[in-house]
C-alpha atoms as a PDB file:
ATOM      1  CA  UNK A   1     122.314  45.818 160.068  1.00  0.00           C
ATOM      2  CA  UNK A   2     118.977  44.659 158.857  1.00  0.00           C
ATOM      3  CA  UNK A   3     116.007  45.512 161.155  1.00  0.00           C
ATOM      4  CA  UNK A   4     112.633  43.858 161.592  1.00  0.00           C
ATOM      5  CA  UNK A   5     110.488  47.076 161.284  1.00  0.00           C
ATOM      6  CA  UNK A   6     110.986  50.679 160.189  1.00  0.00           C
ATOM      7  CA  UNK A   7     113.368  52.076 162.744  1.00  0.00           C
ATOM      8  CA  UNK A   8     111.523  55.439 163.234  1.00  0.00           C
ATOM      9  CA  UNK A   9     113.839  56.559 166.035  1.00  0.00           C
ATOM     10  CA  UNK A  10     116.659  56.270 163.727  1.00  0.00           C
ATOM     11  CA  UNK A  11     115.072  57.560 160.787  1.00  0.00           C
ATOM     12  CA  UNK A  12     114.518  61.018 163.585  1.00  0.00           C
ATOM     13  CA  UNK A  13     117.117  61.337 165.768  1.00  0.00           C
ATOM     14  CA  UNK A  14     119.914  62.379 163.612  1.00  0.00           C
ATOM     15  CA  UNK A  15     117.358  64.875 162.343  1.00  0.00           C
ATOM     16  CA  UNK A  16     116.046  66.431 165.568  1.00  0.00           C
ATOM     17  CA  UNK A  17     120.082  66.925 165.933  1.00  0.00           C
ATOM     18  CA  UNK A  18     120.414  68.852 163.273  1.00  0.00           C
ATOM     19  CA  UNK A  19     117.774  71.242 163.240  1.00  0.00           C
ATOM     20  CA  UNK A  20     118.383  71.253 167.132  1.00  0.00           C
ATOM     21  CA  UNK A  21     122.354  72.475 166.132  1.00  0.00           C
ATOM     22  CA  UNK A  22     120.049  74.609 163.717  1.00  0.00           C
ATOM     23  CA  UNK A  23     118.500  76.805 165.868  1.00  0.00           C
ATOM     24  CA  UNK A  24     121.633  76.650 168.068  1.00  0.00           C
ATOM     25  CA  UNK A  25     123.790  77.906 165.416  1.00  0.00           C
ATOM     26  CA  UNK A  26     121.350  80.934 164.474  1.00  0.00           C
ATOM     27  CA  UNK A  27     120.773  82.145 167.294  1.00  0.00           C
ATOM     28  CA  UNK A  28     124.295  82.719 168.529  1.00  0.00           C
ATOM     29  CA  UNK A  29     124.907  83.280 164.683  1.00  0.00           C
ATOM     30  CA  UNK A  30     123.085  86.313 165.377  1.00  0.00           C
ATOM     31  CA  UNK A  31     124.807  87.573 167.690  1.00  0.00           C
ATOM     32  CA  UNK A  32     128.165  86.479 166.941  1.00  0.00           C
ATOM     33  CA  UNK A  33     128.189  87.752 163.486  1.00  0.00           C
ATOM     34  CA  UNK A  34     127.919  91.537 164.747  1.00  0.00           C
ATOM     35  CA  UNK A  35     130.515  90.785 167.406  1.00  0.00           C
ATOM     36  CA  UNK A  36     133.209  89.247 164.673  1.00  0.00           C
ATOM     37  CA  UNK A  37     132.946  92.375 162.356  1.00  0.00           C
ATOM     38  CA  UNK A  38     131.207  90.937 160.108  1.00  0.00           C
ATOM     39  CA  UNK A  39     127.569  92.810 158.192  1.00  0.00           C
ATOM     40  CA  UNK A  40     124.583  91.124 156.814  1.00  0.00           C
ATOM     41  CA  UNK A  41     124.504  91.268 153.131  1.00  0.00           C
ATOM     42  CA  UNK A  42     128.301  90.702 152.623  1.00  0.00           C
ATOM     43  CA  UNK A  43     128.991  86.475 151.404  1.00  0.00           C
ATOM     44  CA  UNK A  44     130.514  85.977 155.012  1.00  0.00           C
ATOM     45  CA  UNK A  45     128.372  87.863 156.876  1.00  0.00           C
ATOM     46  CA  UNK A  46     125.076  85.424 155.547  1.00  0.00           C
ATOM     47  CA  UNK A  47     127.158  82.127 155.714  1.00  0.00           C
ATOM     48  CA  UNK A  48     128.062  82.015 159.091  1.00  0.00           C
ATOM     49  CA  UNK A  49     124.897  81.499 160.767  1.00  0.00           C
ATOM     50  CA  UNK A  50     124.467  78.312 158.434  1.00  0.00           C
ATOM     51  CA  UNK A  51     128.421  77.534 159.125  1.00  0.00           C
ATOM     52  CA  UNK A  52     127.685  78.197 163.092  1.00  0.00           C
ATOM     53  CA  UNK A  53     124.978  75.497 162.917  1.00  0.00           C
ATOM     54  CA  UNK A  54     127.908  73.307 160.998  1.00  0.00           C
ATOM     55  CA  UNK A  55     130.023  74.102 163.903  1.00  0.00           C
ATOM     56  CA  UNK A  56     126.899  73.233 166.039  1.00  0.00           C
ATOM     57  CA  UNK A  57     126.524  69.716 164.009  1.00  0.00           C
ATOM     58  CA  UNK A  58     129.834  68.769 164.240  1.00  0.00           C
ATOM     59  CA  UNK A  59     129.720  69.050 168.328  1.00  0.00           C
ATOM     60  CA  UNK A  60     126.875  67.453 168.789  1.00  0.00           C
ATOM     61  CA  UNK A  61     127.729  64.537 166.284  1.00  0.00           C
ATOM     62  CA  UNK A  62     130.857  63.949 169.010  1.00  0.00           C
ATOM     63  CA  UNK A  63     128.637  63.324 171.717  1.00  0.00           C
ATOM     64  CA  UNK A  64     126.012  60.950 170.248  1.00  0.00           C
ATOM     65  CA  UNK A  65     128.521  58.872 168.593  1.00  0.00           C
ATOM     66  CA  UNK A  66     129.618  56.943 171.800  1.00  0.00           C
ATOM     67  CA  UNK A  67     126.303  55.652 171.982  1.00  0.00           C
ATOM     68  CA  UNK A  68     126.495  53.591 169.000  1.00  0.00           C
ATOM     69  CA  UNK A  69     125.477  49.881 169.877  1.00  0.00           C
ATOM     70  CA  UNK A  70     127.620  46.896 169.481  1.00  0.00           C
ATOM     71  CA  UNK A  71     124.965  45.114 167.660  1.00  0.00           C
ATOM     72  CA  UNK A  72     124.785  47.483 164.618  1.00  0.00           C
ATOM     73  CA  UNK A  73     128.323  46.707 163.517  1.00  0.00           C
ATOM     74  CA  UNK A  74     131.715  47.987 163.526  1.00  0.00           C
ATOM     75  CA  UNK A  75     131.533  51.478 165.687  1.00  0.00           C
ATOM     76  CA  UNK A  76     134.753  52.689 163.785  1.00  0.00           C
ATOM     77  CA  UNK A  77     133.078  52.035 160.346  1.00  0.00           C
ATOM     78  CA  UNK A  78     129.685  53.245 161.642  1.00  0.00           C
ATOM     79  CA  UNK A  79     131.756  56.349 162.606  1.00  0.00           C
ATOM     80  CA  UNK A  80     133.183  56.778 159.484  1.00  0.00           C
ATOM     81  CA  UNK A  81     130.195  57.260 157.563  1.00  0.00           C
ATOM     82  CA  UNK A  82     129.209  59.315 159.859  1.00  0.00           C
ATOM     83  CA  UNK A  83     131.813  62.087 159.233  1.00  0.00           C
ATOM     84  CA  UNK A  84     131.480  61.396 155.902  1.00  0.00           C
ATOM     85  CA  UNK A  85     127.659  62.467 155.711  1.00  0.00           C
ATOM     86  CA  UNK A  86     128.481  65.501 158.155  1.00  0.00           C
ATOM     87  CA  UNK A  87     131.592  66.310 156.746  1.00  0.00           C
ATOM     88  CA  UNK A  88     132.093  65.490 153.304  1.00  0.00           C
ATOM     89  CA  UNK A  89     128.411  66.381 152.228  1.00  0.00           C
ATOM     90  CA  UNK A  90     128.921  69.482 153.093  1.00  0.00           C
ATOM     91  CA  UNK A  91     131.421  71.089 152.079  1.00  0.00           C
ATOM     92  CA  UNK A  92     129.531  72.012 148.267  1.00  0.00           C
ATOM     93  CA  UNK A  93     127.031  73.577 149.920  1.00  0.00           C
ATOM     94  CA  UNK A  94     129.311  76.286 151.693  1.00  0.00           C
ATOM     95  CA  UNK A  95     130.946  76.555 148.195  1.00  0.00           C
ATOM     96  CA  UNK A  96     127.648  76.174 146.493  1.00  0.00           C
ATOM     97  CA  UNK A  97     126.720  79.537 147.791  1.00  0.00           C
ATOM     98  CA  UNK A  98     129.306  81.281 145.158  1.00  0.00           C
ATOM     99  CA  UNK A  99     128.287  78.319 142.808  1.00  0.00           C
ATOM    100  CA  UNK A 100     125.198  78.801 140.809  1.00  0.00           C
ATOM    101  CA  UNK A 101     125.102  74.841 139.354  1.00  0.00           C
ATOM    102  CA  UNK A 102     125.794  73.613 143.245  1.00  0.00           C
ATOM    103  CA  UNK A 103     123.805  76.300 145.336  1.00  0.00           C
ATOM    104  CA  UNK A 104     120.447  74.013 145.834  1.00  0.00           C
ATOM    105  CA  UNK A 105     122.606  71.153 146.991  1.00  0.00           C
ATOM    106  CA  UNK A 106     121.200  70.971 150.264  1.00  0.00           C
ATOM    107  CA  UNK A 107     118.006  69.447 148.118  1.00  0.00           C
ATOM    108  CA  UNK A 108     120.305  66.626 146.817  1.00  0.00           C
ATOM    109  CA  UNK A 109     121.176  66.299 150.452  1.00  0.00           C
ATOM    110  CA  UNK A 110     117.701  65.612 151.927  1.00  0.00           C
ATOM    111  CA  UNK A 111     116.337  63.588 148.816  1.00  0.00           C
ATOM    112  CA  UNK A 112     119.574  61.127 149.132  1.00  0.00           C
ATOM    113  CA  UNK A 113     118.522  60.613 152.815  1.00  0.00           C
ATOM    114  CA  UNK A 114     114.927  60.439 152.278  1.00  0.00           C
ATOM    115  CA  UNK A 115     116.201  57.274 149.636  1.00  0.00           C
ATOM    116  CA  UNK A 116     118.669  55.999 152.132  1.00  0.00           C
ATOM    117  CA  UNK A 117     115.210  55.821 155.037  1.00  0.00           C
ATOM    118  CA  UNK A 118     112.877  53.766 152.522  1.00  0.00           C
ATOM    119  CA  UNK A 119     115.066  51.322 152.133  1.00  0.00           C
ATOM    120  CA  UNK A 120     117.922  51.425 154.238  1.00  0.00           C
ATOM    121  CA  UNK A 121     116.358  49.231 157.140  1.00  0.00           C
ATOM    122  CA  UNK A 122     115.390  46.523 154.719  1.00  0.00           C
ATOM    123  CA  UNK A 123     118.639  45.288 153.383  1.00  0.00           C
ATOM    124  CA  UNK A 124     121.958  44.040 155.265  1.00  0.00           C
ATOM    125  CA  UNK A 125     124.062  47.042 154.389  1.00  0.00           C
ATOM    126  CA  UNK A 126     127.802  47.220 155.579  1.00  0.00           C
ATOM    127  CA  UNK A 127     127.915  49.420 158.860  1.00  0.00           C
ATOM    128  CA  UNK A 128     129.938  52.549 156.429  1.00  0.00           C
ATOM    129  CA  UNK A 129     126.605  53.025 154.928  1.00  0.00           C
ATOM    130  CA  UNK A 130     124.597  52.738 158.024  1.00  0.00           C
ATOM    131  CA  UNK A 131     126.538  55.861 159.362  1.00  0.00           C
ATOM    132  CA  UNK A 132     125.903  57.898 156.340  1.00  0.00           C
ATOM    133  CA  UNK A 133     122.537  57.533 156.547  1.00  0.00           C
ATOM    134  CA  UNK A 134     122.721  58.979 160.504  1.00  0.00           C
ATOM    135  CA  UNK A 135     125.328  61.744 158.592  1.00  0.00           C
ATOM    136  CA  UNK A 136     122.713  62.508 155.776  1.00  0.00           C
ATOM    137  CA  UNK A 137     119.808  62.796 158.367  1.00  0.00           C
ATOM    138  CA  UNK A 138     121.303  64.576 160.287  1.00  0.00           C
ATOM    139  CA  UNK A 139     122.558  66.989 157.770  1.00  0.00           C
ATOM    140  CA  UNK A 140     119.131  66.970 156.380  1.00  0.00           C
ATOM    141  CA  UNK A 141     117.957  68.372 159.487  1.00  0.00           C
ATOM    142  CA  UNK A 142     120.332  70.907 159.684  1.00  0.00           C
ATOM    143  CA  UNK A 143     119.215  72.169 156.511  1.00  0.00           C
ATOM    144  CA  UNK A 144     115.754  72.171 157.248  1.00  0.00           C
ATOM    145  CA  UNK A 145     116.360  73.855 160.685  1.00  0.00           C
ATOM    146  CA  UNK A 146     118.609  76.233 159.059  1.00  0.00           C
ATOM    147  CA  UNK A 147     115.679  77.122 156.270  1.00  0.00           C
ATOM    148  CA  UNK A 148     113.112  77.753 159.527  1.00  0.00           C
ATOM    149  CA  UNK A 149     115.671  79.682 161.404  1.00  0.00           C
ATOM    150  CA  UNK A 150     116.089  81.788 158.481  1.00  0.00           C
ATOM    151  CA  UNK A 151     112.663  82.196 157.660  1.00  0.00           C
ATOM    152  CA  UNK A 152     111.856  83.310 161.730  1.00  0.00           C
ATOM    153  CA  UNK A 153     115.117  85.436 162.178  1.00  0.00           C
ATOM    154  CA  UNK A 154     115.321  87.231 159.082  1.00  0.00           C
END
């Protein structure tokens, strides 16, 4: 899909989900975490507030994506890049954490979507790539939420 004008609702939505399953994930994360068994300080213990906002992501991804319109493309492609950005992007962050080369991926994250916006709605790009860019932004969010969460809650 090729738009007209910068699509600044697209370019924020996907990002006011994230750091909206952000501060939904740290704040039950918070109280959760105790509950499980789990202590601050331990690996598990600080990863599940930011794996609670995953969690938190991943639900709220399922409800937006209905709302796709026809006139962007194929919803099933559009979908799939989707779970790819949420998903698939990821998944070296959790593992990042234990990883010293991979543990400031979440900045590779947010500069690949901050690409994707300034040029994304100037080119006809196939409807796959469209849907990573909602996946990256909203995963971008996420990570920013998750980094103000952090910085007000602990």
């Amino acid at each position: 899909m090729k738009w007209k004008s910068p699509p600044l609702g697209l370019f924020a939505f996907p990002t006011l989900i994230g750091f909206s399953a952000a501060f939904v994930g740290f704040s039950h994360a918070t109280f959760l975490v105790p509950m499980i068994g789990l202590q601050s300080g331990t690996y598990f213990g600080d990863v599940m507030p930011l794996f609670f906002s995953w969690i938190c992501l991943l639900l709220f991804t399922v409800g937006s994506l209905p709302f796709i319109p026809e006139e962007w493309g194929d919803k099933q492609e559009i979908r799939y890049g989707v779970w790819t950005g949420v998903a698939l992007f990821f998944i070296p962050q959790i593992c990042g954490i234990a990883l010293i080369l991979c543990a400031f991926w979440f900045l590779t994250v947010i500069g690949m979507w901050a690409f994707l916006s300034t040029y994304q709605w100037k080119y006809d790009v196939p409807p796959f790539r469209t849907g990573l860019w909602f996946g990256l932004g909203g995963l971008s969010g996420m990570f920013i939420g998750s980094f103000v969460m952090g910085a007000i809650l602990f």
